[in-house]
Every structure is written in C-alpha cells, then in structure tokens.
N, C-alpha and C. Protein backbone atom coordinates (compact mmCIF):
# COMPACT_ATOMS: atom_id res chain seq x y z
N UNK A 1 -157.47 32.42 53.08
CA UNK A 1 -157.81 32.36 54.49
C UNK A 1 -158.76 33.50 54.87
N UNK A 2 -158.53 34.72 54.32
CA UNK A 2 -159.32 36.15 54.82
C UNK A 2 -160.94 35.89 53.97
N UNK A 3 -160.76 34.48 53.09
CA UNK A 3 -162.54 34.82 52.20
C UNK A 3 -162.87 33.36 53.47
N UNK A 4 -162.48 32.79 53.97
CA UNK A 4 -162.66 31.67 54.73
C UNK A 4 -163.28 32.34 55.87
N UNK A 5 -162.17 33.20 56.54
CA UNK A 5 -162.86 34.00 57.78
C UNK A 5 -164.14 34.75 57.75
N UNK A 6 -164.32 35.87 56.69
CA UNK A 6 -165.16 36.44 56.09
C UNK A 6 -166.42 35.62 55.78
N UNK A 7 -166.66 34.17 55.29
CA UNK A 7 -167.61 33.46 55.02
C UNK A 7 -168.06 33.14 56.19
N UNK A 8 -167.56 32.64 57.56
CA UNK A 8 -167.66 32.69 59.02
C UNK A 8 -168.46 33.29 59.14
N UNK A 9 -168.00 34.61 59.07
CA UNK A 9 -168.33 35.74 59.74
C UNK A 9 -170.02 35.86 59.47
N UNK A 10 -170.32 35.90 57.88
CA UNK A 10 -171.31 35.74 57.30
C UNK A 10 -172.50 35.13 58.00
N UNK A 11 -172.06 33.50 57.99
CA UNK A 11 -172.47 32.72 58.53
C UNK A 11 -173.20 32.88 60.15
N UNK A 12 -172.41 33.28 60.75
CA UNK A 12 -173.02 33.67 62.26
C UNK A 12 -173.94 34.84 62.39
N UNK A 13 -174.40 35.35 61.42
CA UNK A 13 -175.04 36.30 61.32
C UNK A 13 -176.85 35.81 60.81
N UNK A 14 -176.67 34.26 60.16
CA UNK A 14 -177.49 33.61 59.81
C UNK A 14 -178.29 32.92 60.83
N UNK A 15 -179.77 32.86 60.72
CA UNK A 15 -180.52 31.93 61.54
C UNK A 15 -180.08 30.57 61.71
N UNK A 16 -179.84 29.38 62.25
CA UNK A 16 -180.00 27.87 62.67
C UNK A 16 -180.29 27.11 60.95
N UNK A 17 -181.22 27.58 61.04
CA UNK A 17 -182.27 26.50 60.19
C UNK A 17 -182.07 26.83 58.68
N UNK A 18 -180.98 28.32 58.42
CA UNK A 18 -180.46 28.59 57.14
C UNK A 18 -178.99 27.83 57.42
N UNK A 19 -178.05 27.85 58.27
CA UNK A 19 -177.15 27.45 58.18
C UNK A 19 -176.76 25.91 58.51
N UNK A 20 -178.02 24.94 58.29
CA UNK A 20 -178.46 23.54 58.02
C UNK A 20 -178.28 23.36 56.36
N UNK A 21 -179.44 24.18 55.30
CA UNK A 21 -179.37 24.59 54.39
C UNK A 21 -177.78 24.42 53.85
N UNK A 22 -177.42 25.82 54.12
CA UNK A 22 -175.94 26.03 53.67
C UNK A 22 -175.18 24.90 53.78
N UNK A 23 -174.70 24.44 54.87
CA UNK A 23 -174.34 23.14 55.03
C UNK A 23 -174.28 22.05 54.38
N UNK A 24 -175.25 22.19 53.63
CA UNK A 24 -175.61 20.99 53.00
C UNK A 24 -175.77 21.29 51.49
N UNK A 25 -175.43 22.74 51.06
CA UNK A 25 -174.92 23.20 49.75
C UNK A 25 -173.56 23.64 49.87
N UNK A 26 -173.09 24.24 48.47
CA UNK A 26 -171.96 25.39 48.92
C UNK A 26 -171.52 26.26 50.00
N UNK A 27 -171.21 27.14 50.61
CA UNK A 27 -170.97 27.82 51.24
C UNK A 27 -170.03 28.56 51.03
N UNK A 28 -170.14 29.91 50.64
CA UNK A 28 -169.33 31.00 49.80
C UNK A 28 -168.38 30.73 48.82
N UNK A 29 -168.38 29.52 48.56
CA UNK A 29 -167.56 28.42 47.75
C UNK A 29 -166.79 27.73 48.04
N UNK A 30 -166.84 27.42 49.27
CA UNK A 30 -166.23 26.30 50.42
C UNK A 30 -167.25 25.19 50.37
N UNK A 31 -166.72 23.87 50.31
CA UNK A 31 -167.45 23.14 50.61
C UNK A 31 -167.46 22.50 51.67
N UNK A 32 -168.47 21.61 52.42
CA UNK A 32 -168.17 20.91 53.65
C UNK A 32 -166.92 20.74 54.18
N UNK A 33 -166.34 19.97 53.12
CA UNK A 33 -165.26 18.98 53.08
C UNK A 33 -164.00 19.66 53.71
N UNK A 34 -164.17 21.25 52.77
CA UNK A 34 -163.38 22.63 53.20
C UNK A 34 -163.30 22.79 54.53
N UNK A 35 -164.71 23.42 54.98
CA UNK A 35 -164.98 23.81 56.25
C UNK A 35 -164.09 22.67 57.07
N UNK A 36 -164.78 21.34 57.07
CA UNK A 36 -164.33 20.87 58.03
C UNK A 36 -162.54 20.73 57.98
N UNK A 37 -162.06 20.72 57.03
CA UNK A 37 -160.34 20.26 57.03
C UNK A 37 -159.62 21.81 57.43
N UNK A 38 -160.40 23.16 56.96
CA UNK A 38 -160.11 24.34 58.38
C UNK A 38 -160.40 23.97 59.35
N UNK A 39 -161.10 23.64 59.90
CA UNK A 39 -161.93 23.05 61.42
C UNK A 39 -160.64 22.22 61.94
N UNK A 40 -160.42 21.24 61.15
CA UNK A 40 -159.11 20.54 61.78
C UNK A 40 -157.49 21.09 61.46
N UNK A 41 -157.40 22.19 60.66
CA UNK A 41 -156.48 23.32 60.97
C UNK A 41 -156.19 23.81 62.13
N UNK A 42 -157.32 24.79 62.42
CA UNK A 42 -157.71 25.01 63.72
C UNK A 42 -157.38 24.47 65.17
N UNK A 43 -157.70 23.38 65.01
CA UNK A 43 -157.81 21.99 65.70
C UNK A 43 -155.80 21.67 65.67
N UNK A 44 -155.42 21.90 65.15
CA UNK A 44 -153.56 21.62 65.01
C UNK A 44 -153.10 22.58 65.42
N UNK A 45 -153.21 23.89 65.67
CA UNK A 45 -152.61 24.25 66.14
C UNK A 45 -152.84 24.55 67.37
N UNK A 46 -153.88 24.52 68.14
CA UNK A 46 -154.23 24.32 69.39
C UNK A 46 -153.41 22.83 70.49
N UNK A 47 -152.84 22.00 69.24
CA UNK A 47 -151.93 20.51 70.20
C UNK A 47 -150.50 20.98 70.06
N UNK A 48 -150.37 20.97 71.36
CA UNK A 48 -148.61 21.30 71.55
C UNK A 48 -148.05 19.94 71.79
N UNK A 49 -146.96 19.93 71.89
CA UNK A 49 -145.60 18.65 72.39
C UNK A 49 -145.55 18.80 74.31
N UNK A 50 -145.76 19.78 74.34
CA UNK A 50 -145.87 20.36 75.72
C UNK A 50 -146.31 20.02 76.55
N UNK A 51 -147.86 19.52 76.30
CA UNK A 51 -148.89 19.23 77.17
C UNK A 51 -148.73 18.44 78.29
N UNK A 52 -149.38 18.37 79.12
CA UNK A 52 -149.22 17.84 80.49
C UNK A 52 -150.62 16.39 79.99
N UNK A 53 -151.24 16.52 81.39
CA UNK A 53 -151.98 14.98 81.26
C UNK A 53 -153.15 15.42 80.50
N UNK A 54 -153.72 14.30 79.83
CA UNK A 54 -155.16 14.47 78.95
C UNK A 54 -156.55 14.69 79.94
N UNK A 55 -157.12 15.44 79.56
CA UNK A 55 -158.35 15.77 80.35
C UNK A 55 -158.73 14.62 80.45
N UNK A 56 -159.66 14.35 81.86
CA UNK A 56 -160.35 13.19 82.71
C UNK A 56 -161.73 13.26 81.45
N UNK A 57 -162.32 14.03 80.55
CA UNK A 57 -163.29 13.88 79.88
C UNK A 57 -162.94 13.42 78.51
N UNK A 58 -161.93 13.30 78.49
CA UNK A 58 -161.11 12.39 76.89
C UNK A 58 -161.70 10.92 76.84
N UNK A 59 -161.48 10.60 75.40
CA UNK A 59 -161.82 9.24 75.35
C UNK A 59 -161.06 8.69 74.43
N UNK A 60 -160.45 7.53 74.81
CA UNK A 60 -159.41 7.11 73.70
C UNK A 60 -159.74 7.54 71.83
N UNK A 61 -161.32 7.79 71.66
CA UNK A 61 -161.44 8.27 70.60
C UNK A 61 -160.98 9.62 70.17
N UNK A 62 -161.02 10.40 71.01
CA UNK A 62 -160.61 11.80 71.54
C UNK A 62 -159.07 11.68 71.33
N UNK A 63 -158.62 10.94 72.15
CA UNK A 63 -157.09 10.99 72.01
C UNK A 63 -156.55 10.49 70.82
N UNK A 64 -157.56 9.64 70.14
CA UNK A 64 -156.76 8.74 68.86
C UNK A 64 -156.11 10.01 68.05
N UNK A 65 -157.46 11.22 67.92
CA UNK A 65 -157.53 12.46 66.60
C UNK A 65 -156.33 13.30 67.39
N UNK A 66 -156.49 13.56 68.95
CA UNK A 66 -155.22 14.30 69.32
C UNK A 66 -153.93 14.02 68.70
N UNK A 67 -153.90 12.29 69.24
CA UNK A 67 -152.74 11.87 68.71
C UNK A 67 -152.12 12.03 67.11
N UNK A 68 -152.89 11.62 66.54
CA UNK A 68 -152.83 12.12 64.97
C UNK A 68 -152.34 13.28 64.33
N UNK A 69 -152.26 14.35 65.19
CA UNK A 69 -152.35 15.85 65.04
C UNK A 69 -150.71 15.92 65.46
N UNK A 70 -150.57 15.36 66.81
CA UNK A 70 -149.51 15.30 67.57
C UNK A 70 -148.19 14.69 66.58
N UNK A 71 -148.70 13.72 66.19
CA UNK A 71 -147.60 12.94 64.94
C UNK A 71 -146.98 14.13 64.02
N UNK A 72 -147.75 14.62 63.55
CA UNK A 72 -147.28 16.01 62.99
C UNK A 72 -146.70 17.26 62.77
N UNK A 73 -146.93 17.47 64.15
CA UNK A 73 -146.51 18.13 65.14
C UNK A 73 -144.59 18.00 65.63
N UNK A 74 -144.49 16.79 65.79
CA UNK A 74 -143.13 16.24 66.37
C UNK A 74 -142.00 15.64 65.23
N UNK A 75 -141.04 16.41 65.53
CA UNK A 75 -140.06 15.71 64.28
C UNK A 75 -138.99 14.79 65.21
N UNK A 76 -139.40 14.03 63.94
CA UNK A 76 -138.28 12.72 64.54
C UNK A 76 -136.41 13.29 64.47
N UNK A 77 -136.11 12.28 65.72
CA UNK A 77 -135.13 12.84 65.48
C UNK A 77 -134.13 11.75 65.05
N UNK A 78 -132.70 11.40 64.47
CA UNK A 78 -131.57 10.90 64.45
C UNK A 78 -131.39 9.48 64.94
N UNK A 79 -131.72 10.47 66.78
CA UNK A 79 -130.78 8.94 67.57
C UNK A 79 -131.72 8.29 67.27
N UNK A 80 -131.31 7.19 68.16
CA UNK A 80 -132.26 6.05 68.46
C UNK A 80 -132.87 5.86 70.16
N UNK A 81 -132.18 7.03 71.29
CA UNK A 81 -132.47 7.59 72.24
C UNK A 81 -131.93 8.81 72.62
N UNK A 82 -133.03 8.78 73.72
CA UNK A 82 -132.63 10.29 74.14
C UNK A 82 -131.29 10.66 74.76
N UNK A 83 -130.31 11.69 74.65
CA UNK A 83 -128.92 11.62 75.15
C UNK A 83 -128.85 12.69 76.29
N UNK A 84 -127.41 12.99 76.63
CA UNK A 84 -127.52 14.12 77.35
C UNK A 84 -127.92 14.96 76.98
N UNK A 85 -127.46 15.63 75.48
CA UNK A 85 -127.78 17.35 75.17
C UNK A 85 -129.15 17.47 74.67
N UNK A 86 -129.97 16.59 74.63
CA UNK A 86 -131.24 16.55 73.98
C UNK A 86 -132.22 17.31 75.21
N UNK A 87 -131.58 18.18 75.81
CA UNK A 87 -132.62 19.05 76.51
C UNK A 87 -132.44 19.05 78.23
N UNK A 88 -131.00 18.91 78.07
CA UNK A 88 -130.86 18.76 79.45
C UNK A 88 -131.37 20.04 80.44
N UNK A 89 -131.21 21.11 79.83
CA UNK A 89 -131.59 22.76 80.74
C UNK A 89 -133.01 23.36 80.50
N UNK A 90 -133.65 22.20 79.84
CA UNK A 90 -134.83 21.97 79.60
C UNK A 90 -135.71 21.77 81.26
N UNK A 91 -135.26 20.71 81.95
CA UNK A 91 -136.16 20.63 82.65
C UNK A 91 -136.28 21.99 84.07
N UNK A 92 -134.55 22.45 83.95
CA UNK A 92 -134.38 23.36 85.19
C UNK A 92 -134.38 24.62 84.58
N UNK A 93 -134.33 24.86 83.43
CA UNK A 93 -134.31 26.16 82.64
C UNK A 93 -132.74 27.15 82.52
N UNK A 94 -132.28 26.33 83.40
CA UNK A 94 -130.94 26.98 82.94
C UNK A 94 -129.88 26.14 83.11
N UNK A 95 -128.86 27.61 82.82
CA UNK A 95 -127.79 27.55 81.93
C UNK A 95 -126.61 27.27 83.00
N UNK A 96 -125.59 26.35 83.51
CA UNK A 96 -124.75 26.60 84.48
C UNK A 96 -123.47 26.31 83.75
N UNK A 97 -122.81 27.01 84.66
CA UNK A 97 -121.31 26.42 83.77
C UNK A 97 -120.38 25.69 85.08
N UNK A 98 -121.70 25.50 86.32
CA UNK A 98 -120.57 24.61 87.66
C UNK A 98 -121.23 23.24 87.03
N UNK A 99 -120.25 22.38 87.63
CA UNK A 99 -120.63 20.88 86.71
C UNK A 99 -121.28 20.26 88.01
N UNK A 100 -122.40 19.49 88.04
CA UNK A 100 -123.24 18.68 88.43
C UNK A 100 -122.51 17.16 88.41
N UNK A 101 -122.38 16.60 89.47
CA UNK A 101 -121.97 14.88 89.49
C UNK A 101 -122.94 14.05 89.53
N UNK A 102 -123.88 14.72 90.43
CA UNK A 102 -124.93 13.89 90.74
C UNK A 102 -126.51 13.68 89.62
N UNK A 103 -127.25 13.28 90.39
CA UNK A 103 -128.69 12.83 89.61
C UNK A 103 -129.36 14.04 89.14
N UNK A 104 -129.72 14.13 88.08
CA UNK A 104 -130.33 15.38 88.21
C UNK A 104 -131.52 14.86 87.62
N UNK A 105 -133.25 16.06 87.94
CA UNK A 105 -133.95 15.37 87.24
C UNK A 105 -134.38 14.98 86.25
N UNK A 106 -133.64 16.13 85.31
CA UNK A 106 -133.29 15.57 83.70
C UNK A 106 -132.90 14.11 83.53
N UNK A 107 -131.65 13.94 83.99
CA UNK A 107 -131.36 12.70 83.44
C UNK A 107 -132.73 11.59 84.03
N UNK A 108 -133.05 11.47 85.27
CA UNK A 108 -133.97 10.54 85.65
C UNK A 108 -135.06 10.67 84.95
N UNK A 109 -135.53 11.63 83.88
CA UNK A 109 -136.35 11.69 83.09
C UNK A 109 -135.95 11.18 81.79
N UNK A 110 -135.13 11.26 81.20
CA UNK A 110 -134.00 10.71 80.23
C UNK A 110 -134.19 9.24 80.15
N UNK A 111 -133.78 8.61 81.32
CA UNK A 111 -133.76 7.30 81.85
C UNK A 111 -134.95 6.66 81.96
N UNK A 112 -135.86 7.19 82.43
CA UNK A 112 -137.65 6.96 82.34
C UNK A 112 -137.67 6.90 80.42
N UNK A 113 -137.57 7.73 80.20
CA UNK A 113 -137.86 7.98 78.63
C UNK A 113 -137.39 6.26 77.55
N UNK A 114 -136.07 6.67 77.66
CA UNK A 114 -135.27 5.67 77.55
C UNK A 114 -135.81 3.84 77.66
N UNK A 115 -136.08 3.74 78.78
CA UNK A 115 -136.02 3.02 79.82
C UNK A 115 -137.42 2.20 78.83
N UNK A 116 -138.39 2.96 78.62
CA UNK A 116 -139.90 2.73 77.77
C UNK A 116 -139.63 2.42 76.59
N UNK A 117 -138.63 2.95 75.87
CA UNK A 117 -137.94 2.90 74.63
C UNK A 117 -137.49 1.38 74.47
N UNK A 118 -136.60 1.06 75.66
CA UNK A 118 -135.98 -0.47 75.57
C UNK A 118 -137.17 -1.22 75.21
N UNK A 119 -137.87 -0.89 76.09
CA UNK A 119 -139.31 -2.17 76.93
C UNK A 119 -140.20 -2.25 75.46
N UNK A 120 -140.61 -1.49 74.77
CA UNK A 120 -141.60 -1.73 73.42
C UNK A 120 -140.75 -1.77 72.33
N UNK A 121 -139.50 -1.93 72.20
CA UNK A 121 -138.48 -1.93 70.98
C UNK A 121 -138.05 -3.59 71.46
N UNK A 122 -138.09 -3.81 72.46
CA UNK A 122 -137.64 -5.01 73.17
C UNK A 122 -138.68 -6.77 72.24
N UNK A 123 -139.93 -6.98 72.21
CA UNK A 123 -140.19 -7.67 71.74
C UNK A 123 -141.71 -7.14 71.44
N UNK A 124 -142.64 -7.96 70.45
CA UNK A 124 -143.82 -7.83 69.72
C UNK A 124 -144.17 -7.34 70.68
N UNK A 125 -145.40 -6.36 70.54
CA UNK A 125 -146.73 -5.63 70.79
C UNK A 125 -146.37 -5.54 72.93
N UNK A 126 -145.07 -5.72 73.16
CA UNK A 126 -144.63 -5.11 74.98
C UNK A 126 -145.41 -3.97 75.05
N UNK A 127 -146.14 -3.67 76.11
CA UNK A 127 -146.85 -2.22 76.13
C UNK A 127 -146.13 -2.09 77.86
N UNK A 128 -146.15 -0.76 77.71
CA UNK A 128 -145.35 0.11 78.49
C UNK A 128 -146.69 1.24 78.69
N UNK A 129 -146.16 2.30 79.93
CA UNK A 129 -147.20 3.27 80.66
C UNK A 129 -146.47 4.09 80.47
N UNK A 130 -147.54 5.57 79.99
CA UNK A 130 -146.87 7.02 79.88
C UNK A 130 -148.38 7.92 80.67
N UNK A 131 -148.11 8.83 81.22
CA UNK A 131 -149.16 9.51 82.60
C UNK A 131 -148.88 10.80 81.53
N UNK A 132 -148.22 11.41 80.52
CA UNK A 132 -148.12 12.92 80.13
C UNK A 132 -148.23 12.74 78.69
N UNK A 133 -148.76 14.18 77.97
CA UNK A 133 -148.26 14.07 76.57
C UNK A 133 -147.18 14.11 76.61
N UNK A 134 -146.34 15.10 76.75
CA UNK A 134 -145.40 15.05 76.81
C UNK A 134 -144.15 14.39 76.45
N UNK A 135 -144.77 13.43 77.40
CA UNK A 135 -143.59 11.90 77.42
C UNK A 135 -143.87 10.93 75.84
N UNK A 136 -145.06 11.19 75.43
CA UNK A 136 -145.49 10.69 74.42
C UNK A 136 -145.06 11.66 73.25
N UNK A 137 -144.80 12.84 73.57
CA UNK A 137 -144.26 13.67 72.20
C UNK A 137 -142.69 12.88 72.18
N UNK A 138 -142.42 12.88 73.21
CA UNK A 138 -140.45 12.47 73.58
C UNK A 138 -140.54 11.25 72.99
N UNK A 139 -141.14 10.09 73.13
CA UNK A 139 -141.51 8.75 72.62
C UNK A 139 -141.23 8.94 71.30
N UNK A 140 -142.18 9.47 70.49
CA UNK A 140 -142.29 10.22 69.17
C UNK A 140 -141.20 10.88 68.36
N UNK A 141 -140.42 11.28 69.62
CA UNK A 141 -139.33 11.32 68.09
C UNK A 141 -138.38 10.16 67.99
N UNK A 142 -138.30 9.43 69.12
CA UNK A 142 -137.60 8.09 68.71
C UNK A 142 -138.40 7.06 67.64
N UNK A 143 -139.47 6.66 68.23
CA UNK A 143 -140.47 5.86 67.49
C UNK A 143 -141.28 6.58 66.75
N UNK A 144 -141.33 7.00 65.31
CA UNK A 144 -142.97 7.81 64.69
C UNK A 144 -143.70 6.93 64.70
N UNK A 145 -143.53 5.35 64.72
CA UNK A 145 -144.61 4.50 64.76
C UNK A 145 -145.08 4.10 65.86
N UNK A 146 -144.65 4.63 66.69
CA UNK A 146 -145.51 4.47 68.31
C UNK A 146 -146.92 4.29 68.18
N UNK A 147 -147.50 3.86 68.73
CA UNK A 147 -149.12 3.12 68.80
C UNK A 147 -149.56 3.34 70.64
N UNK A 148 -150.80 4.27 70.17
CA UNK A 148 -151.06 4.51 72.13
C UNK A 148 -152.40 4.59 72.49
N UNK A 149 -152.63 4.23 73.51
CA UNK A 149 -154.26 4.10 74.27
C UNK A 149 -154.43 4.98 75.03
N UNK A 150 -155.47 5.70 75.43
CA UNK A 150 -155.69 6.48 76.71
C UNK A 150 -156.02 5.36 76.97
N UNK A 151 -156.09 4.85 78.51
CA UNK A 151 -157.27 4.17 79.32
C UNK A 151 -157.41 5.44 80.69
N UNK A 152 -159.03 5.40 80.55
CA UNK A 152 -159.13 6.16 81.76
C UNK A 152 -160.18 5.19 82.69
N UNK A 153 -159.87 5.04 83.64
CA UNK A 153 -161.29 5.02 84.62
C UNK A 153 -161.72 5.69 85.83
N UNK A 154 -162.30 4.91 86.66
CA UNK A 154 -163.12 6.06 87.68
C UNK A 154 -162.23 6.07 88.83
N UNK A 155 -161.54 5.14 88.81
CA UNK A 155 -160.63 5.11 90.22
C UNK A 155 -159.15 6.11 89.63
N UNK A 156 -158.82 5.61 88.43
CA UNK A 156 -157.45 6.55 88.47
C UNK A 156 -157.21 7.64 87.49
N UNK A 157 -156.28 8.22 87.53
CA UNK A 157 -156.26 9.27 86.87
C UNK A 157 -155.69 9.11 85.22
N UNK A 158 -156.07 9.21 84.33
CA UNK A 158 -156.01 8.83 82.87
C UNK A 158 -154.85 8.82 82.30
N UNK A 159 -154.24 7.64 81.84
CA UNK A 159 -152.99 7.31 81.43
C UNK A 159 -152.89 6.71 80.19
N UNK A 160 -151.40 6.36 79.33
CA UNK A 160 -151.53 5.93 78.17
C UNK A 160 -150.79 4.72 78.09
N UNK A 161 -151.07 3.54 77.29
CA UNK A 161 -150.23 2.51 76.89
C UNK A 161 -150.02 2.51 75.90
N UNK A 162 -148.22 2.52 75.66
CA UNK A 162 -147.67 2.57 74.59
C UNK A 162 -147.04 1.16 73.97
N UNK A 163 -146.59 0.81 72.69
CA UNK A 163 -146.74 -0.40 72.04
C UNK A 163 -145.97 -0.04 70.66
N UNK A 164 -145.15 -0.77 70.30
CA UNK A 164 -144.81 -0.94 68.88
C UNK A 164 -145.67 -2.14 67.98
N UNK A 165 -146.09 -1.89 66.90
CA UNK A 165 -146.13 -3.30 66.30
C UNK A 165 -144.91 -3.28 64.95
N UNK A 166 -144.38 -4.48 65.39
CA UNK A 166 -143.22 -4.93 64.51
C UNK A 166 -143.42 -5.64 63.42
C-alpha cells in the first residue's frame, strides 16, 4: 500500500501528457488494472449502510456500482425478518429500562421494512419502493439477492425499486 501511495505521489508531480504515457505503460509496477481496482478500494470504503437518500445527480448507473460495493459491505443476517432486538435503540439511541406499550418509531420502521420484505418475497419480479440507502442496506440482510433501480426524475425526489427474481 505505502509503494502504491508513493507511486501517486510521484505521479502528481508529472505533466498531463506524461501521465497519458504512463497510463498506458507500467506505472511503478502497477498496472492499470492495479490502479484502477485501488481506485475502487478507495471507492468501498467511502459507502456506508448508513446513508440517507442518493444524490439528485446519481444515475441508476451510478447506483448500480454503489450498490455493488454496498452488497459487500452488509452481512446477511439469520432471520428471515427484521425482529424486535435487531436494533430497536437504534433509532432513539437509547437505553431505557421503563417499558414502552405503545408504537414506537422503531417498530413502525421494522414494519415498513418487513412489510417490503412480504411484498417482493410474495410473488415473481413484485417491485416495492425504498426513498433511503439505508432501508436498502436493512433489505440486504434479509434478501442478498435483492435487485434495485434508482429512478429519478424532475418532478420527484430520487427513489429505489426493489424486486426479487425467483
């Protein structure tokens, strides 16, 4: 990694029209192929599970490579849905020990989650709507074979359709 950085380093120190050249030979004994599969190193650890909505300048091509990264990223888990302890103090951040009867927004997120889970496990190619990564990392550990679209357009704000194929 430190002769990788170091060859960088090199590199930016070079004119345009030498580092076309290089490019298209060796490069400190990295080859393209190198460079670019650091490049998409790089590129992985910058995608969290975390993320909120996909930038309005994404393009389902954009999202396909996100997504790809994201698969990787997320370990499947066990169930077959999401339960109570799967992150309930997750959404409020804490810890209580008075008991709650009512709705909380965990569970109504649970239930959303869930709920998407039935609908594309339910019959061939059902597509269902997810607005976050997020919800698509949560998807992901039930389904690793989840299958998803950005669609964006000019009127709304960029969302995903999700899909099993069986």
């Amino acid at each position: 990694m430190a002769g990788f950085l170091s060859c960088l380093r090199k590199l930016r120190k070079k004119p345009p029209d030498i580092l076309l050249f290089l490019f298209s030979e060796r490069v400190c004994n990295y080859t393209k192929e190198d460079l670019k599969k650091q490049m998409r190193m790089e590129k992985f650890l910058t995608v969290s599970p975390l993320a909120g909505r996909p930038a309005e300048t994404w393009t389902n091509e954009t999202w396909q490579e996100y997504f790809e990264l994201l698969k990787l990223k997320v370990k499947p888990s066990k169930d077959k849905k999401m339960n109570d302890e799967a992150g309930s103090n997750r959404i409020n951040g804490t810890v209580s020990h008075d008991t709650y009867s009512g709705e909380t927004q965990y569970f109504r997120y649970r239930n959303y989650i869930n709920d998407i889970l039935c609908t594309i496990r339910s019959r061939h190619h059902v597509v269902d709507y997810c607005y976050y990564i997020y919800q698509i990392a949560d998807l992901l550990k039930y389904e690793p074979e989840l299958k998803t679209r950005l669609n964006t357009t000019e009127e709304s704000l960029p969302y995903f359709e999700v899909w099993l194929e069986q």
